[in-house]
C-alpha atoms as a PDB file:
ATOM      1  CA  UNK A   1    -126.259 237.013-139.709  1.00  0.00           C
ATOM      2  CA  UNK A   2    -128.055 234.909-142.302  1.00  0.00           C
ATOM      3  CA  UNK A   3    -129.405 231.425-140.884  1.00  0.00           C
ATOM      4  CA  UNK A   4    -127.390 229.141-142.813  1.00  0.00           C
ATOM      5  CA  UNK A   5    -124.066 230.525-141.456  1.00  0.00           C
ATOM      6  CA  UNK A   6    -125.365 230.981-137.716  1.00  0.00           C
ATOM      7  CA  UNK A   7    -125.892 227.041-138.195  1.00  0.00           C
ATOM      8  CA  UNK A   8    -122.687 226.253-139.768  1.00  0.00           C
ATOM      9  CA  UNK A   9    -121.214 228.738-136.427  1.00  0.00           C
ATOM     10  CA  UNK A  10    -122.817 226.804-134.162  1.00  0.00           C
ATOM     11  CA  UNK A  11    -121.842 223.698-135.035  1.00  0.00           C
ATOM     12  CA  UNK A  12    -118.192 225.257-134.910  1.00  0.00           C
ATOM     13  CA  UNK A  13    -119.050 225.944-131.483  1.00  0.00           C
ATOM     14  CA  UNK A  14    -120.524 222.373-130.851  1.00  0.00           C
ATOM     15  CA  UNK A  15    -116.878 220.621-131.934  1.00  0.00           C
ATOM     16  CA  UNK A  16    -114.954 223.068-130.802  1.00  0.00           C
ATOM     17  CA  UNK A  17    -116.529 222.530-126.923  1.00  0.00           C
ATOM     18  CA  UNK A  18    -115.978 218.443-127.830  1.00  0.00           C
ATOM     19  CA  UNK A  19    -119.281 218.335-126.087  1.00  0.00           C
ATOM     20  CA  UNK A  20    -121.634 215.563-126.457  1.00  0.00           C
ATOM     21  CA  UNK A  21    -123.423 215.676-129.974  1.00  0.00           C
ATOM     22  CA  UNK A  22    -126.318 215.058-129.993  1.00  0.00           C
ATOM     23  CA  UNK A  23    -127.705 217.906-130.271  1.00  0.00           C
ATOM     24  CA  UNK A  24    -126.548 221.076-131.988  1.00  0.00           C
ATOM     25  CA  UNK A  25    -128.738 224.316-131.494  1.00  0.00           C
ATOM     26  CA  UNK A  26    -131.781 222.327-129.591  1.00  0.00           C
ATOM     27  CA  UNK A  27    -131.442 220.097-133.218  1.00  0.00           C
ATOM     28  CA  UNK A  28    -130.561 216.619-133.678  1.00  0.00           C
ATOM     29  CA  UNK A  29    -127.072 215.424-135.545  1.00  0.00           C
ATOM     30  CA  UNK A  30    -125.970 212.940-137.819  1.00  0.00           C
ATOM     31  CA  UNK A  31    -123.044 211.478-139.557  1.00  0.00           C
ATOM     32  CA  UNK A  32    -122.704 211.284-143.505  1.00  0.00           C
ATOM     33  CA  UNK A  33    -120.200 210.679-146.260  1.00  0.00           C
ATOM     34  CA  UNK A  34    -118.193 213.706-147.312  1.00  0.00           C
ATOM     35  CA  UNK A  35    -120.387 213.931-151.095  1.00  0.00           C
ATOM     36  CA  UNK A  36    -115.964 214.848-152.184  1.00  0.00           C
ATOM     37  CA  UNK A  37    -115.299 211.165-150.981  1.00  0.00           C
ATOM     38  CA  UNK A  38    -113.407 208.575-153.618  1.00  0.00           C
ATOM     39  CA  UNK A  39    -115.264 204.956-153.906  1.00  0.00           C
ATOM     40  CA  UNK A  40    -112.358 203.921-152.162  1.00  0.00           C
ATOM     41  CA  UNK A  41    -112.779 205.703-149.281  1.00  0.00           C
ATOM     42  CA  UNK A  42    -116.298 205.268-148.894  1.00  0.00           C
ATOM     43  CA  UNK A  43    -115.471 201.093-148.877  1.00  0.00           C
ATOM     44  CA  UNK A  44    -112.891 201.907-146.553  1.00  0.00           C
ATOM     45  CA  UNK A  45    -115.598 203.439-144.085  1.00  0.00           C
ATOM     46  CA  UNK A  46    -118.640 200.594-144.221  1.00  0.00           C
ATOM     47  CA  UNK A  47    -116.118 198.235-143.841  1.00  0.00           C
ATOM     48  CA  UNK A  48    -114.831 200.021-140.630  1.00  0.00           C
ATOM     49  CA  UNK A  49    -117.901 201.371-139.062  1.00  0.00           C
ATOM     50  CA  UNK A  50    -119.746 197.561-140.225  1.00  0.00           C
ATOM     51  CA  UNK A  51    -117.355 195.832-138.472  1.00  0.00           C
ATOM     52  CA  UNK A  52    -117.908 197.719-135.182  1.00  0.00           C
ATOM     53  CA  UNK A  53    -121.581 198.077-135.965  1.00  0.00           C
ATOM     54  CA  UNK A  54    -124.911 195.488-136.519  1.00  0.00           C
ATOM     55  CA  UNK A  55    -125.067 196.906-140.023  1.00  0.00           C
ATOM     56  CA  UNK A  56    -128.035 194.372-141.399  1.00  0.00           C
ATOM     57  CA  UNK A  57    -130.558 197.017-141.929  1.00  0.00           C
ATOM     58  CA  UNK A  58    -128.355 197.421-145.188  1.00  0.00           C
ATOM     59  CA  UNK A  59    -128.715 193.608-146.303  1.00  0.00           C
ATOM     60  CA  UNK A  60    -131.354 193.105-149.283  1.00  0.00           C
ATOM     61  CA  UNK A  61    -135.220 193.580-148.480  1.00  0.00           C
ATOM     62  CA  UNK A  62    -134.193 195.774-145.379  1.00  0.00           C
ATOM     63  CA  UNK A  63    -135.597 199.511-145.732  1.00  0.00           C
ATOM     64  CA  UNK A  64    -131.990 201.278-146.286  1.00  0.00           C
ATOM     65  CA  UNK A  65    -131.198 198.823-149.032  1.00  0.00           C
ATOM     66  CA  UNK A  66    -131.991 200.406-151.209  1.00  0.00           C
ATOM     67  CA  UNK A  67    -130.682 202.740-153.045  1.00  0.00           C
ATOM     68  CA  UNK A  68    -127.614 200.572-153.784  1.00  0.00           C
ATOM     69  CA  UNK A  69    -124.511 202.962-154.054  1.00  0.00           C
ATOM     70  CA  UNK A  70    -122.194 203.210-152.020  1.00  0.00           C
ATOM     71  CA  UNK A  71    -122.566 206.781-151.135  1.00  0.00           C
ATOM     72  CA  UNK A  72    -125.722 206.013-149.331  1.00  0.00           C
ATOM     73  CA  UNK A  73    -124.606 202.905-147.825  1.00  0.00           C
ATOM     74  CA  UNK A  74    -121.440 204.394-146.144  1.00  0.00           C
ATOM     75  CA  UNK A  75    -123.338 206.944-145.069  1.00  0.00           C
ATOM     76  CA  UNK A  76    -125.786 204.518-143.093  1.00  0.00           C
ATOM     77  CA  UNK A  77    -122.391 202.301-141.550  1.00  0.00           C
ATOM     78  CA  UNK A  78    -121.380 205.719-140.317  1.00  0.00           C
ATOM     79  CA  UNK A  79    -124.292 207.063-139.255  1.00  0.00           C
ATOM     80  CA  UNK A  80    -124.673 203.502-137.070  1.00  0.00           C
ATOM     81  CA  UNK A  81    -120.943 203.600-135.979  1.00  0.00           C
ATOM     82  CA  UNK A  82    -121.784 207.183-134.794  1.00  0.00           C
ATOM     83  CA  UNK A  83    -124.855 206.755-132.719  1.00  0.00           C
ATOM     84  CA  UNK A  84    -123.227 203.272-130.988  1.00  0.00           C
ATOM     85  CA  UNK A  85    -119.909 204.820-129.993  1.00  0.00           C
ATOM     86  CA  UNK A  86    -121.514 208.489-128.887  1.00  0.00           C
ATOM     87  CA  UNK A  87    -122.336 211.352-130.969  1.00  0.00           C
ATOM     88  CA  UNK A  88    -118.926 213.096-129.743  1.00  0.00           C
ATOM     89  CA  UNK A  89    -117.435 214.732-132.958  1.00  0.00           C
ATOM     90  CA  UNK A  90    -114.629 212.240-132.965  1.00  0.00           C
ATOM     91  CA  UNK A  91    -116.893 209.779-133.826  1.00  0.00           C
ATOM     92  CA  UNK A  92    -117.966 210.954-137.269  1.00  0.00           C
ATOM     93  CA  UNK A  93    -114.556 211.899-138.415  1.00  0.00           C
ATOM     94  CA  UNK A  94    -113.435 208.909-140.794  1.00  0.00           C
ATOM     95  CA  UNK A  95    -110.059 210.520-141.507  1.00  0.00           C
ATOM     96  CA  UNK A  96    -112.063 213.508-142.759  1.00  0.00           C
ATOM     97  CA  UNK A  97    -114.105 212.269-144.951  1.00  0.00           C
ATOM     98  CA  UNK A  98    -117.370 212.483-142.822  1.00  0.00           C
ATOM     99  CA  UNK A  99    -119.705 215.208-141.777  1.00  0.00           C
ATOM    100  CA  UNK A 100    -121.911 216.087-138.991  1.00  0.00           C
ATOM    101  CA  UNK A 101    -125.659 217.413-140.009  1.00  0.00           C
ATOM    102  CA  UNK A 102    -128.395 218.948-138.691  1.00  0.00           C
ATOM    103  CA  UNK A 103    -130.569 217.651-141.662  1.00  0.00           C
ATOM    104  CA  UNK A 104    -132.451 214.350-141.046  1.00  0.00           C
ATOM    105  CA  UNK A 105    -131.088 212.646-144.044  1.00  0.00           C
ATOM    106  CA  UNK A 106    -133.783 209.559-143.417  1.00  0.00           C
ATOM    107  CA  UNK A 107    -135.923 208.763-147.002  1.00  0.00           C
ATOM    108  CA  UNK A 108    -138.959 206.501-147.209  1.00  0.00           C
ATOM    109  CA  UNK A 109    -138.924 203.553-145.161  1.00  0.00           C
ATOM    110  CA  UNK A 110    -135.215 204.276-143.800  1.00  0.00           C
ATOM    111  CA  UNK A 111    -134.934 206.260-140.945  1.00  0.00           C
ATOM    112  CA  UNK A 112    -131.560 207.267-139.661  1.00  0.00           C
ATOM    113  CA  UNK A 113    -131.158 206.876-135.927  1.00  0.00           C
END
């Protein structure tokens, strides 16, 4: 079975047990934007997970600041949201328009918890 499947099987496995996730495979998870998301959507979700979450690392001058789209902010909120209410599956689900990755999706200066 190639690798990239055996992952995607895992994870299966992971949200099918509705186990704790915080780790999948020995690896670390995260929550991030659906790339298929609308802009409306995406608003919808870092106004949510923001006002559940201390979302100031995404104020100006702050390391995930930048870049400024929306795509990458959401993705942050939900990331946050994720990690504060327990990496359970059910917590990166955003009506469906969320994912859960094995890929550290950190860049530069801002590091995804």
């Amino acid at each position: 079975m190639a690798k990239l499947p055996l992952l995607f099987f895992l994870l299966f496995l992971s949200l099918k047990s509705g186990g704790n996730m915080i780790m999948v495979n020995g690896q670390k998870t995260w929550c991030v934007a659906k790339p298929s998301s609308d802009q409306a959507t995406l608003l919808s979700n870092l106004n949510y997970a923001c006002s559940h979450v201390d979302c100031r690392v995404l104020q100006k001058g702050c390391p995930c600041s930048s870049p400024e789209n929306l795509m990458n902010r959401a993705s942050i909120a939900m990331n946050l949201y994720y990690r504060s209410k327990g990496t359970d599956h059910w917590n990166c689900d955003f009506r469906g328009s969320a994912l859960v990755v094995v890929t550290d999706p950190s860049y530069g200066n801002c590091i995804y918890a």
